[in-house]
C-alpha atoms as a PDB file:
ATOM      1  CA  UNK A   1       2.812  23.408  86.872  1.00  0.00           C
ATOM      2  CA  UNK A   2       3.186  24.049  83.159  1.00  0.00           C
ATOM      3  CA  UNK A   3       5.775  27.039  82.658  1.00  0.00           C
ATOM      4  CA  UNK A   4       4.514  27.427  78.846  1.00  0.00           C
ATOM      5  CA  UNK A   5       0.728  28.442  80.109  1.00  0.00           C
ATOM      6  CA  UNK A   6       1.530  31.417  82.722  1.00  0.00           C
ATOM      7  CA  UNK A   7       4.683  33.626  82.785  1.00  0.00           C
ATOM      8  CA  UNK A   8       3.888  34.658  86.518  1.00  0.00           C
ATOM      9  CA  UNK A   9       4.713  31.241  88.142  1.00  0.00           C
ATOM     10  CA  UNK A  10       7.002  30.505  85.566  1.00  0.00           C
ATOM     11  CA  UNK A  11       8.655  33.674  84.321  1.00  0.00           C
ATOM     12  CA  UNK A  12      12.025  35.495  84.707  1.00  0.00           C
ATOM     13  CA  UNK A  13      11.908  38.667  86.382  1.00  0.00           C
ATOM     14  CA  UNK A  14      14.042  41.302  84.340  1.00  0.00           C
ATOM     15  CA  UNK A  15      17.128  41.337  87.514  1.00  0.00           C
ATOM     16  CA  UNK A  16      17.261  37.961  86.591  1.00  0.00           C
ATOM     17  CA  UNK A  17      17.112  38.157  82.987  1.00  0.00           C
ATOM     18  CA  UNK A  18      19.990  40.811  82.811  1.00  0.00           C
ATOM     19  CA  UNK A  19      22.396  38.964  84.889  1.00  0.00           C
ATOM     20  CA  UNK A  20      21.801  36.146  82.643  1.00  0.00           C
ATOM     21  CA  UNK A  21      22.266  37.912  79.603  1.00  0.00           C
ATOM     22  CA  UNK A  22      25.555  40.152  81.111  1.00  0.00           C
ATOM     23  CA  UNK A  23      27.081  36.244  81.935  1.00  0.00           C
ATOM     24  CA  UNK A  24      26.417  34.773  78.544  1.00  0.00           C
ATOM     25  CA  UNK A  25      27.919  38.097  77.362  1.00  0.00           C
ATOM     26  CA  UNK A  26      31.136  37.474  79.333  1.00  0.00           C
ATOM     27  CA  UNK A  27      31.022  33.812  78.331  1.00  0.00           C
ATOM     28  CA  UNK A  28      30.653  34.478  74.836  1.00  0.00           C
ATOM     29  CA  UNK A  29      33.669  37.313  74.815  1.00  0.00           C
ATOM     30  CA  UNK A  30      36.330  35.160  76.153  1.00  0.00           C
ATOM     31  CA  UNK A  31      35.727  32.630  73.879  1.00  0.00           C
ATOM     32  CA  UNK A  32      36.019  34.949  71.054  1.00  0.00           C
ATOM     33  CA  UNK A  33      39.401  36.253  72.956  1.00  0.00           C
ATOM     34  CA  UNK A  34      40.788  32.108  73.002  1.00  0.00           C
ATOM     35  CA  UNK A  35      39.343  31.287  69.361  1.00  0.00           C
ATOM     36  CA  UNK A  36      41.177  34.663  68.153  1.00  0.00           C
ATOM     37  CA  UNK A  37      44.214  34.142  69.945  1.00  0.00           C
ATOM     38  CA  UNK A  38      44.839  30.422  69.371  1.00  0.00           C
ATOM     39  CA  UNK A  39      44.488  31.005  65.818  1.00  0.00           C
ATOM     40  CA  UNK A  40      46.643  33.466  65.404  1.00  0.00           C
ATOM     41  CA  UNK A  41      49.142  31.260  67.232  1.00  0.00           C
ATOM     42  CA  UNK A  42      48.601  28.538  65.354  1.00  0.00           C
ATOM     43  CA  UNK A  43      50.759  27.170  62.205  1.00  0.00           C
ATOM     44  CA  UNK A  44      50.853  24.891  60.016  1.00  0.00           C
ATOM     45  CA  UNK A  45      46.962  23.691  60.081  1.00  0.00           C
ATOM     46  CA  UNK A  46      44.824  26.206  58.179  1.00  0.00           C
ATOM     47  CA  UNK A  47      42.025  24.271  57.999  1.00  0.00           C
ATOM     48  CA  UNK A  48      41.723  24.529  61.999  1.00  0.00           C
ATOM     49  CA  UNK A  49      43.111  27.730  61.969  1.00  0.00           C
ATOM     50  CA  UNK A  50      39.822  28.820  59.338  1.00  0.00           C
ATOM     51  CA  UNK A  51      37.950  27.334  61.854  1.00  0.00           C
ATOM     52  CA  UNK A  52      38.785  29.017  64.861  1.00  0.00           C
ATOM     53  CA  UNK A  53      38.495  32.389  63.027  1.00  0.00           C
ATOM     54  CA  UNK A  54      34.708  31.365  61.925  1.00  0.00           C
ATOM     55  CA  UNK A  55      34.249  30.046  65.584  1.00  0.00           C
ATOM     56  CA  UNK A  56      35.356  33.630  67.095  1.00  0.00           C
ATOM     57  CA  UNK A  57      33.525  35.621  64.309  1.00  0.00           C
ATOM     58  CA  UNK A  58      30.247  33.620  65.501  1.00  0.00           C
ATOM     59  CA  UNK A  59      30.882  34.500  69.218  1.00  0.00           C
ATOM     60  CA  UNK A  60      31.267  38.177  67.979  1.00  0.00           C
ATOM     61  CA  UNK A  61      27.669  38.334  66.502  1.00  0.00           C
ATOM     62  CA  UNK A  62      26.617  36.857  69.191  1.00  0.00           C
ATOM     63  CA  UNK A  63      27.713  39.116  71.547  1.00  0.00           C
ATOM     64  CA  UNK A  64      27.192  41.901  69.723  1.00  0.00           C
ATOM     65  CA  UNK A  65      23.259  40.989  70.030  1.00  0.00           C
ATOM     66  CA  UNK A  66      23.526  40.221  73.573  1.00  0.00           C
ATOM     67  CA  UNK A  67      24.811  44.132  73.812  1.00  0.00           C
ATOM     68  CA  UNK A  68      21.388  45.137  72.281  1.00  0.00           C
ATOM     69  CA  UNK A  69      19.258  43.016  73.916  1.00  0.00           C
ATOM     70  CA  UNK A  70      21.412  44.567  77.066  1.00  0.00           C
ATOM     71  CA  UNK A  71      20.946  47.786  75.763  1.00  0.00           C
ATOM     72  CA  UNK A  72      16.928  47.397  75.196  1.00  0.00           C
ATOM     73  CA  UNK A  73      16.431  46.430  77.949  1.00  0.00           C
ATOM     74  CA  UNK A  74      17.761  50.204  79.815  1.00  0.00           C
ATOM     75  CA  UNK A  75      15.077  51.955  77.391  1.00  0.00           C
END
């Protein structure tokens, strides 16, 4: 079976879909909470600490396009 030909023997129905999406969301938002939080714990390595930040400020645009795909999909 070739899932690139036919979305009805291959697709996701839109259940599935969402509870995808709402776990990547969850995923996503913790690691922005550990990136955030061990950076602001951390001292005396900046370059790291940069790092983390840009890390957490990546899983924040991330999520924050998960919420609209979430949110398209209600409308």
């Amino acid at each position: 079976m070739d899932c690139d030909q036919s979305e009805s023997q291959c697709g996701i129905d839109s259940a599935t879909l969402k509870g995808i999406l709402e776990k990547s969301l969850e995923v996503e938002t913790e690691l922005l909470r550990t990136y955030t939080i061990t950076s602001e714990r951390l001292h005396g390595n900046e370059q790291l600490k940069d790092r983390l930040q840009n890390f957490a400020e990546g899983n924040a645009k991330r999520s924050r396009q998960l919420i609209e795909e979430l949110e398209q999909m209600k409308s």
